[in-house]
ModelCIF file with pLDDT and N, C-alpha, C, O atoms, coordinates in Angstrom:
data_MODEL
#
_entry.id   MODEL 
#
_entity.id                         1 
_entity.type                       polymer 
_entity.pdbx_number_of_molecules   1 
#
_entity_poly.entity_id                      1 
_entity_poly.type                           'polypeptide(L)' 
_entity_poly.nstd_linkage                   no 
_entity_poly.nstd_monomer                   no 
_entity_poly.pdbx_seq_one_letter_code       
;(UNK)(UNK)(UNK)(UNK)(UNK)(UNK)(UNK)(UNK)(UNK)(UNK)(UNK)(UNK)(UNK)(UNK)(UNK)(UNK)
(UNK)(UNK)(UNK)(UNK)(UNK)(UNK)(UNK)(UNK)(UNK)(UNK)(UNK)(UNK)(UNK)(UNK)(UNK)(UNK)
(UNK)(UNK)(UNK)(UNK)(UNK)
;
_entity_poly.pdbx_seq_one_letter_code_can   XXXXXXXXXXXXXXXXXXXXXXXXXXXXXXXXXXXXX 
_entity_poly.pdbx_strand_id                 A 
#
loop_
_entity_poly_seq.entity_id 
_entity_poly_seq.num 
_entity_poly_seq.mon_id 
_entity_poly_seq.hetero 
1 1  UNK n 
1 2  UNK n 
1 3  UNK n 
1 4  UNK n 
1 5  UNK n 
1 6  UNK n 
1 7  UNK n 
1 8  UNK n 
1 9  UNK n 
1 10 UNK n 
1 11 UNK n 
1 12 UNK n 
1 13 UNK n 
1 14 UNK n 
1 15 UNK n 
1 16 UNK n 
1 17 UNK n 
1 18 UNK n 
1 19 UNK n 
1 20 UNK n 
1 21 UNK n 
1 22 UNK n 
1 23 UNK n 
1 24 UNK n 
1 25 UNK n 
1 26 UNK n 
1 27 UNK n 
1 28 UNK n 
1 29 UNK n 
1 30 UNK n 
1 31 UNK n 
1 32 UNK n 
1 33 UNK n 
1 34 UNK n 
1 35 UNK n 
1 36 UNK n 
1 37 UNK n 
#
_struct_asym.id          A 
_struct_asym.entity_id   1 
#
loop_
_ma_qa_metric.id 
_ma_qa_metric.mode 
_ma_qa_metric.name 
_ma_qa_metric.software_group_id 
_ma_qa_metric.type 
1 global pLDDT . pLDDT 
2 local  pLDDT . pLDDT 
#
_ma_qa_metric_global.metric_id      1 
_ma_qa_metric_global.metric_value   92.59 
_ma_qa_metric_global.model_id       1 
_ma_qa_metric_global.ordinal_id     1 
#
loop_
_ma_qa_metric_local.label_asym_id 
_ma_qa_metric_local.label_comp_id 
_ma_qa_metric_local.label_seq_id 
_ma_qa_metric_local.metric_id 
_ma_qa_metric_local.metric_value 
_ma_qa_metric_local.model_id 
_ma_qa_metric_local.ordinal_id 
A UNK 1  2 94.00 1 1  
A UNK 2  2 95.00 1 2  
A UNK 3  2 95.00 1 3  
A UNK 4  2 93.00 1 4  
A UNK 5  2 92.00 1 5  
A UNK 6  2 90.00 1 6  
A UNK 7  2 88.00 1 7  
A UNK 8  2 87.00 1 8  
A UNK 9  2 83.00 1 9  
A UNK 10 2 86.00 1 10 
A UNK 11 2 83.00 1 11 
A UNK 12 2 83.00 1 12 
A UNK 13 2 84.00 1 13 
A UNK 14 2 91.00 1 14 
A UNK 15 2 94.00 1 15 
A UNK 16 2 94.00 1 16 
A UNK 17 2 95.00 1 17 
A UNK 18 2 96.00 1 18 
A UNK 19 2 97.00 1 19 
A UNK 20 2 98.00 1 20 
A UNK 21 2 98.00 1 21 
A UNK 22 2 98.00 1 22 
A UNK 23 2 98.00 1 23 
A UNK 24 2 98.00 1 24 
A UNK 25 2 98.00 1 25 
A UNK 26 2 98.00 1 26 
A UNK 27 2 97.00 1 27 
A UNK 28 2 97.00 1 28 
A UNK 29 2 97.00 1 29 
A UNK 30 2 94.00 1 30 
A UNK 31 2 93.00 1 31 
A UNK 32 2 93.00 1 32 
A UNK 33 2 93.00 1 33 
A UNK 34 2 89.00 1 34 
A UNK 35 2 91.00 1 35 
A UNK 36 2 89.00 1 36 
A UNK 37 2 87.00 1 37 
#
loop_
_atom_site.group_PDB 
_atom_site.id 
_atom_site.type_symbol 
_atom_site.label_atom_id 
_atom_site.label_alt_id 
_atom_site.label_comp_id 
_atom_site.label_asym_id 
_atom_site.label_entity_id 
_atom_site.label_seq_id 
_atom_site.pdbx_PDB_ins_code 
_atom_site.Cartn_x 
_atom_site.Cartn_y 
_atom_site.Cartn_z 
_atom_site.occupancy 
_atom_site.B_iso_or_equiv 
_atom_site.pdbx_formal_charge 
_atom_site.auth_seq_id 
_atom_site.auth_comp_id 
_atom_site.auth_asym_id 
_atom_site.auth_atom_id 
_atom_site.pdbx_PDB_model_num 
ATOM 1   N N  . UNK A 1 1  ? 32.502 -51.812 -35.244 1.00 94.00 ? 1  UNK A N  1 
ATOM 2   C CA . UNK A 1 1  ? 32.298 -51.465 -36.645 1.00 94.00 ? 1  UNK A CA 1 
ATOM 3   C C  . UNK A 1 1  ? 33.659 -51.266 -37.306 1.00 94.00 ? 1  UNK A C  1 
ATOM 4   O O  . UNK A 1 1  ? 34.557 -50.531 -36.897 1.00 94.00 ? 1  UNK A O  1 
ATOM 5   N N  . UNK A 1 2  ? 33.670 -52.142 -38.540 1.00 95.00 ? 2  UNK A N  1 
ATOM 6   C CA . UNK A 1 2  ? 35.080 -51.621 -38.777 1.00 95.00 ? 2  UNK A CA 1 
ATOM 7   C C  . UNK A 1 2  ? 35.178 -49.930 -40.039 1.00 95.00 ? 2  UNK A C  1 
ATOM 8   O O  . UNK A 1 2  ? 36.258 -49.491 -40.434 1.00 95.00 ? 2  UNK A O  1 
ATOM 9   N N  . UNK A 1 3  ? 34.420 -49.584 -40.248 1.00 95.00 ? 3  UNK A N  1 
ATOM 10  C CA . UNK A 1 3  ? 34.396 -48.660 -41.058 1.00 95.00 ? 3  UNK A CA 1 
ATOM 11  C C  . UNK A 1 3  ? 34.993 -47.036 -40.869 1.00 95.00 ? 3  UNK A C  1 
ATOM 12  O O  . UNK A 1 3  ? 35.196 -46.079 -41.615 1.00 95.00 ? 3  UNK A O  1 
ATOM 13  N N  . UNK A 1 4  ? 35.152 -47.365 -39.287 1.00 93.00 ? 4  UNK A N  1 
ATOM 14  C CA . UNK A 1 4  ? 35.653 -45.881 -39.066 1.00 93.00 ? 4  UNK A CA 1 
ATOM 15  C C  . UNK A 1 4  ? 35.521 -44.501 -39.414 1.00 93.00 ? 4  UNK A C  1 
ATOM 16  O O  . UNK A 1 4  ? 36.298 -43.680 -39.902 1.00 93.00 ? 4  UNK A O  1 
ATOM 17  N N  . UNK A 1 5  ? 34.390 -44.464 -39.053 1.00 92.00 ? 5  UNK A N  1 
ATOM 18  C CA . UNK A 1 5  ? 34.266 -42.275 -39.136 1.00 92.00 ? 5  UNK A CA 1 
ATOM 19  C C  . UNK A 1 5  ? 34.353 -42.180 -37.787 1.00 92.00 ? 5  UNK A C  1 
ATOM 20  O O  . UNK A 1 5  ? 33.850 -42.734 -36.809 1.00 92.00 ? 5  UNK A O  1 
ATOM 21  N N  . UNK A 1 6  ? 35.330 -41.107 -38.069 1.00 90.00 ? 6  UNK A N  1 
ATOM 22  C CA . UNK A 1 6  ? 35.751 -40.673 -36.777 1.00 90.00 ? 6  UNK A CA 1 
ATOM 23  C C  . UNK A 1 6  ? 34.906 -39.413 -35.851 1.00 90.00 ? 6  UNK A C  1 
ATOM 24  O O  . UNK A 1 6  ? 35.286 -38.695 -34.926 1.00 90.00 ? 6  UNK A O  1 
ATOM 25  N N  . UNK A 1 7  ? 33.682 -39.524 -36.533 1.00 88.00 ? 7  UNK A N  1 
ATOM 26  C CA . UNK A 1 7  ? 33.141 -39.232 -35.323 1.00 88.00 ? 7  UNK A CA 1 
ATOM 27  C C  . UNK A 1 7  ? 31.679 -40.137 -34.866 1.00 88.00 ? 7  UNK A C  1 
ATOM 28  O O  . UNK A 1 7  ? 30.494 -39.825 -34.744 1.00 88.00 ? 7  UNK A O  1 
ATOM 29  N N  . UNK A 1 8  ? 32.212 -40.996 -34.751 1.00 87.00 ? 8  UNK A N  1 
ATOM 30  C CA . UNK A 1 8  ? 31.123 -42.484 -34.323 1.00 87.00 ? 8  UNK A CA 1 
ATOM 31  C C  . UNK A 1 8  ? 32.321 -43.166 -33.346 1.00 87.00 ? 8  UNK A C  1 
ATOM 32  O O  . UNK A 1 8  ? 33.530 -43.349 -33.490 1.00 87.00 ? 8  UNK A O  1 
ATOM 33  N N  . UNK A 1 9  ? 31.240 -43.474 -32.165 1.00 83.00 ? 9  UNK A N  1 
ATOM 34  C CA . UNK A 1 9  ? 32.031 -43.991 -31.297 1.00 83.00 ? 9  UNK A CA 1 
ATOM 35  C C  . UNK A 1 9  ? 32.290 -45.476 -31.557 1.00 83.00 ? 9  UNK A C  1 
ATOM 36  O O  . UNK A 1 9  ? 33.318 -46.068 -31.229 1.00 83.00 ? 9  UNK A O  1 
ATOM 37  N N  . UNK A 1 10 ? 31.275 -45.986 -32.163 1.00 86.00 ? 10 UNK A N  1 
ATOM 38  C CA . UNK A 1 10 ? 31.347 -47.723 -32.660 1.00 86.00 ? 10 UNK A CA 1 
ATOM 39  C C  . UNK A 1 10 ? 32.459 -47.590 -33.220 1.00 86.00 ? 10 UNK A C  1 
ATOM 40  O O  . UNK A 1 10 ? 33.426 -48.178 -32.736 1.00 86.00 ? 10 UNK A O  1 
ATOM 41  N N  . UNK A 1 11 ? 32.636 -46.614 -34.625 1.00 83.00 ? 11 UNK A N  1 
ATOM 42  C CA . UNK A 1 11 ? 33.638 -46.814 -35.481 1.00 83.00 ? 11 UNK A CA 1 
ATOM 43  C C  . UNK A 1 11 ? 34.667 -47.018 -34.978 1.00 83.00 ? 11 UNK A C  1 
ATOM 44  O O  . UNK A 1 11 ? 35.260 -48.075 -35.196 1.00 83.00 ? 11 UNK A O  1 
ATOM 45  N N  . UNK A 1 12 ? 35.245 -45.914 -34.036 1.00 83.00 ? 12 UNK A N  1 
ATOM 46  C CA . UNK A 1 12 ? 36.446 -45.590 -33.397 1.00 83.00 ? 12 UNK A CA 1 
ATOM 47  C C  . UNK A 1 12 ? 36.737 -46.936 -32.720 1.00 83.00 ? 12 UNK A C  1 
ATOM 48  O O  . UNK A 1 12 ? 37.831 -47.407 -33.032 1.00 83.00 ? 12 UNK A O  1 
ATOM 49  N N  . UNK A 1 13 ? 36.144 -47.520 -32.027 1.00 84.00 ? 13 UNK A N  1 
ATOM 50  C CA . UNK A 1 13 ? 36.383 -48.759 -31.236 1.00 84.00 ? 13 UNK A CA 1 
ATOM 51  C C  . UNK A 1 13 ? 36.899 -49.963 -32.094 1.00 84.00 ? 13 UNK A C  1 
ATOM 52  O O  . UNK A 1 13 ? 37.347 -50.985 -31.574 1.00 84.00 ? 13 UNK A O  1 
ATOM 53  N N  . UNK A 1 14 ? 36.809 -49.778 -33.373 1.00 91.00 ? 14 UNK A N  1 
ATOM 54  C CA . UNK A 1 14 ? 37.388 -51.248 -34.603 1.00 91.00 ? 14 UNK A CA 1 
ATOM 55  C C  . UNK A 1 14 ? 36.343 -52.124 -34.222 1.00 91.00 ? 14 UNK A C  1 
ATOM 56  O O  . UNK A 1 14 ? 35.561 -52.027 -33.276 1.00 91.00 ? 14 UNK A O  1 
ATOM 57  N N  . UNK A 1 15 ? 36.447 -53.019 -35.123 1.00 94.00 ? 15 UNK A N  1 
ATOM 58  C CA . UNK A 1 15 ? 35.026 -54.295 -35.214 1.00 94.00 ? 15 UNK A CA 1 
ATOM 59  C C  . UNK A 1 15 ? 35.693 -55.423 -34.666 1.00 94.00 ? 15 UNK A C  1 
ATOM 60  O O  . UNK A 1 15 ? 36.751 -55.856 -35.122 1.00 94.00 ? 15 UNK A O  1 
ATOM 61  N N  . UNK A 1 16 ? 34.967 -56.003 -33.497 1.00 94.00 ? 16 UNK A N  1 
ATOM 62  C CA . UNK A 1 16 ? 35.140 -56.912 -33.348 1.00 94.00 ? 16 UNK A CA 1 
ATOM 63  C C  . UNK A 1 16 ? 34.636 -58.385 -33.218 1.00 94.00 ? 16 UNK A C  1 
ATOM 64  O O  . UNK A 1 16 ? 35.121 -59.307 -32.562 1.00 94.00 ? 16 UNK A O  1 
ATOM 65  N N  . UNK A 1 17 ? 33.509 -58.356 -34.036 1.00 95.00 ? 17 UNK A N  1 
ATOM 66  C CA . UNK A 1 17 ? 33.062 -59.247 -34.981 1.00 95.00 ? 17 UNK A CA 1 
ATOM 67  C C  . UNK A 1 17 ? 31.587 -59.312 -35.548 1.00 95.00 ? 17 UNK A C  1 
ATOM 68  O O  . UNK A 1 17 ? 30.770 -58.648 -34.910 1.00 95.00 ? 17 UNK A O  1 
ATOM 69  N N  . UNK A 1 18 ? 31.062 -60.088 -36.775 1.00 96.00 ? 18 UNK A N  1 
ATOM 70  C CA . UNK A 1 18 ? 29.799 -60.265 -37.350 1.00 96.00 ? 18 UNK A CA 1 
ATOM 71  C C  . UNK A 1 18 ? 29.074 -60.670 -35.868 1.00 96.00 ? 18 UNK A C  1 
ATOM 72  O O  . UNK A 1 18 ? 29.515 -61.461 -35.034 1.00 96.00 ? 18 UNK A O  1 
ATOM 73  N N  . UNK A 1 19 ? 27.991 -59.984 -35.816 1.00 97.00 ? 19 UNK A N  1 
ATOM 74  C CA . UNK A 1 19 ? 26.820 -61.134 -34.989 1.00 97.00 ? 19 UNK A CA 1 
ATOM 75  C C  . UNK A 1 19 ? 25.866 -62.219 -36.155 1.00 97.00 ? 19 UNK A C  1 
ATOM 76  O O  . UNK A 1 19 ? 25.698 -61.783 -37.294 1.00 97.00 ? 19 UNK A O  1 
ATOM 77  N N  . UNK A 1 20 ? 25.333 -63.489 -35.815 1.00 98.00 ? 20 UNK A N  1 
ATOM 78  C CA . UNK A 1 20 ? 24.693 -64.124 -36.568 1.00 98.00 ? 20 UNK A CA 1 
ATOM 79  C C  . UNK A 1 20 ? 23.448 -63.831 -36.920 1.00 98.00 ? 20 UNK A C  1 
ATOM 80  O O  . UNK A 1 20 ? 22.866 -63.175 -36.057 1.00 98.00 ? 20 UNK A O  1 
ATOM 81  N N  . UNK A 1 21 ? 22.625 -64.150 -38.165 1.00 98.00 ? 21 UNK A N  1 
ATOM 82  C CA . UNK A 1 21 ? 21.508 -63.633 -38.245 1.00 98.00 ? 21 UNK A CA 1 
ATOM 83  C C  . UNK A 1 21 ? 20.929 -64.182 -36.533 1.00 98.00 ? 21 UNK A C  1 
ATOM 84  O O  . UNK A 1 21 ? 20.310 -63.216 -36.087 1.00 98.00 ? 21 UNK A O  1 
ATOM 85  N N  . UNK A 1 22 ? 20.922 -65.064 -35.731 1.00 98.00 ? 22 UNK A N  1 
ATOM 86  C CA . UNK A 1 22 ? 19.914 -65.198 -34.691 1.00 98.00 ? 22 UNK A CA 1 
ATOM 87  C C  . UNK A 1 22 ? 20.288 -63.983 -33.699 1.00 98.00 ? 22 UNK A C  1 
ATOM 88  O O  . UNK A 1 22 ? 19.395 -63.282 -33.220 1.00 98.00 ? 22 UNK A O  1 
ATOM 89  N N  . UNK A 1 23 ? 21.183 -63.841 -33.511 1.00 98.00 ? 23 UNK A N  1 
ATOM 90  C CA . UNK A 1 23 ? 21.700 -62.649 -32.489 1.00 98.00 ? 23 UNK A CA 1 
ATOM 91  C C  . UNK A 1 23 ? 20.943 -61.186 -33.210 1.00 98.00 ? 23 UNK A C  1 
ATOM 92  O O  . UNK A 1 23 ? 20.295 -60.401 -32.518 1.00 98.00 ? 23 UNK A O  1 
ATOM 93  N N  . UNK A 1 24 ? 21.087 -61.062 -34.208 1.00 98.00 ? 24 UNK A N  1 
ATOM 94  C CA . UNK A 1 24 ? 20.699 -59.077 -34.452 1.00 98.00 ? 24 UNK A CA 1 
ATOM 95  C C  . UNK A 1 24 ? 18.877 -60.058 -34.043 1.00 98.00 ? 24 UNK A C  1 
ATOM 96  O O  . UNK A 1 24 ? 18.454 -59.715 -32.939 1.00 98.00 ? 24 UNK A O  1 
ATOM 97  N N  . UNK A 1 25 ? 18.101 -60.921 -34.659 1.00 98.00 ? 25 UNK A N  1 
ATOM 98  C CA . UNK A 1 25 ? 16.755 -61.081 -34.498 1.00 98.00 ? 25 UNK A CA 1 
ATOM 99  C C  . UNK A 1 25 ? 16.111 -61.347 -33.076 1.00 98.00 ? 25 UNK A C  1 
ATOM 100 O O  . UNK A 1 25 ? 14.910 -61.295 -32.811 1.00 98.00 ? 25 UNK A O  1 
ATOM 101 N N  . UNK A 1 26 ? 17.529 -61.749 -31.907 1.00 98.00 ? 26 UNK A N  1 
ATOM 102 C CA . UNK A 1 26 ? 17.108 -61.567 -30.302 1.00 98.00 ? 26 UNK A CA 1 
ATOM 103 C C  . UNK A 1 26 ? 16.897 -60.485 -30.069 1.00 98.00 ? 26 UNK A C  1 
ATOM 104 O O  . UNK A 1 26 ? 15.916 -60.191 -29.385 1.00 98.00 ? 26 UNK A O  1 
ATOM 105 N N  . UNK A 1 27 ? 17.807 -59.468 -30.595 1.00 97.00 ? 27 UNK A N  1 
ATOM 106 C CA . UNK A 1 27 ? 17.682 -58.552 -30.209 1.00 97.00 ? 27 UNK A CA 1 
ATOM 107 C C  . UNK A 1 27 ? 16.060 -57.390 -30.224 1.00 97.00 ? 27 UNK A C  1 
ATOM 108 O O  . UNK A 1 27 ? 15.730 -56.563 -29.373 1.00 97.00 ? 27 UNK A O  1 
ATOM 109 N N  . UNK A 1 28 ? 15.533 -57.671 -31.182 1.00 97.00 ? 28 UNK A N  1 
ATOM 110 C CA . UNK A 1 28 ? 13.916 -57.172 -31.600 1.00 97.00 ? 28 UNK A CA 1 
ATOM 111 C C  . UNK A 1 28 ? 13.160 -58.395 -30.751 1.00 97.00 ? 28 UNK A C  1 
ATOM 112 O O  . UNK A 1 28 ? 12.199 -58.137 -30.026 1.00 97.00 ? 28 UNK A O  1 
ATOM 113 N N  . UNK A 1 29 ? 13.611 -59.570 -30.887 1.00 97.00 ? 29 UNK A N  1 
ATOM 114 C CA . UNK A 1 29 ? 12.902 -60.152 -29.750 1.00 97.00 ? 29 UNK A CA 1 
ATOM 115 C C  . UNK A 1 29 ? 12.988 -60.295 -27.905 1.00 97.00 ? 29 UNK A C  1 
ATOM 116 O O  . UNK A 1 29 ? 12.395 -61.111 -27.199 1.00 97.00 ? 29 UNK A O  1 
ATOM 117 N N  . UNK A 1 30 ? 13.703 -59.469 -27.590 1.00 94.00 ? 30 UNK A N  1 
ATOM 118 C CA . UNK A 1 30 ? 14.478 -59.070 -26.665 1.00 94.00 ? 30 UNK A CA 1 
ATOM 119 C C  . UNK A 1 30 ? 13.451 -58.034 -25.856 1.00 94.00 ? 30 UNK A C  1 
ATOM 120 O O  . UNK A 1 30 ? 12.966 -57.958 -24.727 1.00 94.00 ? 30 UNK A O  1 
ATOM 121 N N  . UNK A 1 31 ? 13.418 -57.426 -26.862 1.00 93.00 ? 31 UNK A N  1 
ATOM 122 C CA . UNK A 1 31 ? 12.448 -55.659 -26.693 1.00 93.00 ? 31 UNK A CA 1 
ATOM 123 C C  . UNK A 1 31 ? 11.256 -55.903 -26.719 1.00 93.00 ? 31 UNK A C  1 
ATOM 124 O O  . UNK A 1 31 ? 10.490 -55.345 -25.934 1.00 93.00 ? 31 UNK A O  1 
ATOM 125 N N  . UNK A 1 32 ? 10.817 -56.834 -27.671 1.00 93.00 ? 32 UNK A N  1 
ATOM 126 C CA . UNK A 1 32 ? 9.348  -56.992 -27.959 1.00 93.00 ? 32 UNK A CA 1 
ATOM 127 C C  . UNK A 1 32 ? 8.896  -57.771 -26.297 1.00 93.00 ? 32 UNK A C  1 
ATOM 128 O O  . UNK A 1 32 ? 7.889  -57.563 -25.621 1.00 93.00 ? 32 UNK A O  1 
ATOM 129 N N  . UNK A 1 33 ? 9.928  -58.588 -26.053 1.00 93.00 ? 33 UNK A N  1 
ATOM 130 C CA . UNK A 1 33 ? 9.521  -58.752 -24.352 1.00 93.00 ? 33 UNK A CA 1 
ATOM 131 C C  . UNK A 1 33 ? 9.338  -57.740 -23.191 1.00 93.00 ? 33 UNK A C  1 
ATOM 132 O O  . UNK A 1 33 ? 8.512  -57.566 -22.295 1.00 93.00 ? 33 UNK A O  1 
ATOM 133 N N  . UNK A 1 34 ? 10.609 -57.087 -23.660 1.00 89.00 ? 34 UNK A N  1 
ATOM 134 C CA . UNK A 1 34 ? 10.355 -55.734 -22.552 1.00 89.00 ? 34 UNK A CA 1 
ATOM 135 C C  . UNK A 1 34 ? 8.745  -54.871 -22.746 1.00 89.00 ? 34 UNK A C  1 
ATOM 136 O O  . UNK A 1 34 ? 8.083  -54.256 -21.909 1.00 89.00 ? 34 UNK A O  1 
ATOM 137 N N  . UNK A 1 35 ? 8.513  -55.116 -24.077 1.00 91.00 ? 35 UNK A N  1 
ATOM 138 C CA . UNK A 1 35 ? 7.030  -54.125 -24.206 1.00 91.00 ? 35 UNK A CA 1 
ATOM 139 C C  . UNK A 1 35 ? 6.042  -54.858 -23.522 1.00 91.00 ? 35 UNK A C  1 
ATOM 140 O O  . UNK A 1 35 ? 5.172  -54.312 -22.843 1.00 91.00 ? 35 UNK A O  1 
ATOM 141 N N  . UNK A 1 36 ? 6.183  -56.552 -23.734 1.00 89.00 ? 36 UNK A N  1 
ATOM 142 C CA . UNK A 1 36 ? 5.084  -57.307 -23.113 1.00 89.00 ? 36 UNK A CA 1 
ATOM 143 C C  . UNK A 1 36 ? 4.804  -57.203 -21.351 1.00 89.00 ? 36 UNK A C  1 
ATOM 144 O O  . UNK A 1 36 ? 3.780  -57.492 -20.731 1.00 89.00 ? 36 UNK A O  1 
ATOM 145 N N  . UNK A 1 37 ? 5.926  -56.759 -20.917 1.00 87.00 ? 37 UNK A N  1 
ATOM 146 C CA . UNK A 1 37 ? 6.350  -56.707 -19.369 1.00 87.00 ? 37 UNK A CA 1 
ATOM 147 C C  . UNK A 1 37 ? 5.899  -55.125 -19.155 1.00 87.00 ? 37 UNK A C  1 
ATOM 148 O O  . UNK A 1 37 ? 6.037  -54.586 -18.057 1.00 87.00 ? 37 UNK A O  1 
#
């Protein structure tokens, strides 16, 4: 994340890059598998 509050651990770490819209939408489809399992 590049936004930095310093008390967020993402922040603190700097951004190191956009994910694409398909990557953040694996991710809910990712989980929605784990529920099916």
């Amino acid at each position: 994340c590049g936004m930095n509050c310093p008390f967020c651990a993402t922040g603190q770490a700097g951004l190191t890059r956009n994910l694409s819209t398909a990557e953040i939408v694996e991710q809910v489809v990712a989980a929605a598998r784990t529920l099916r399992h």
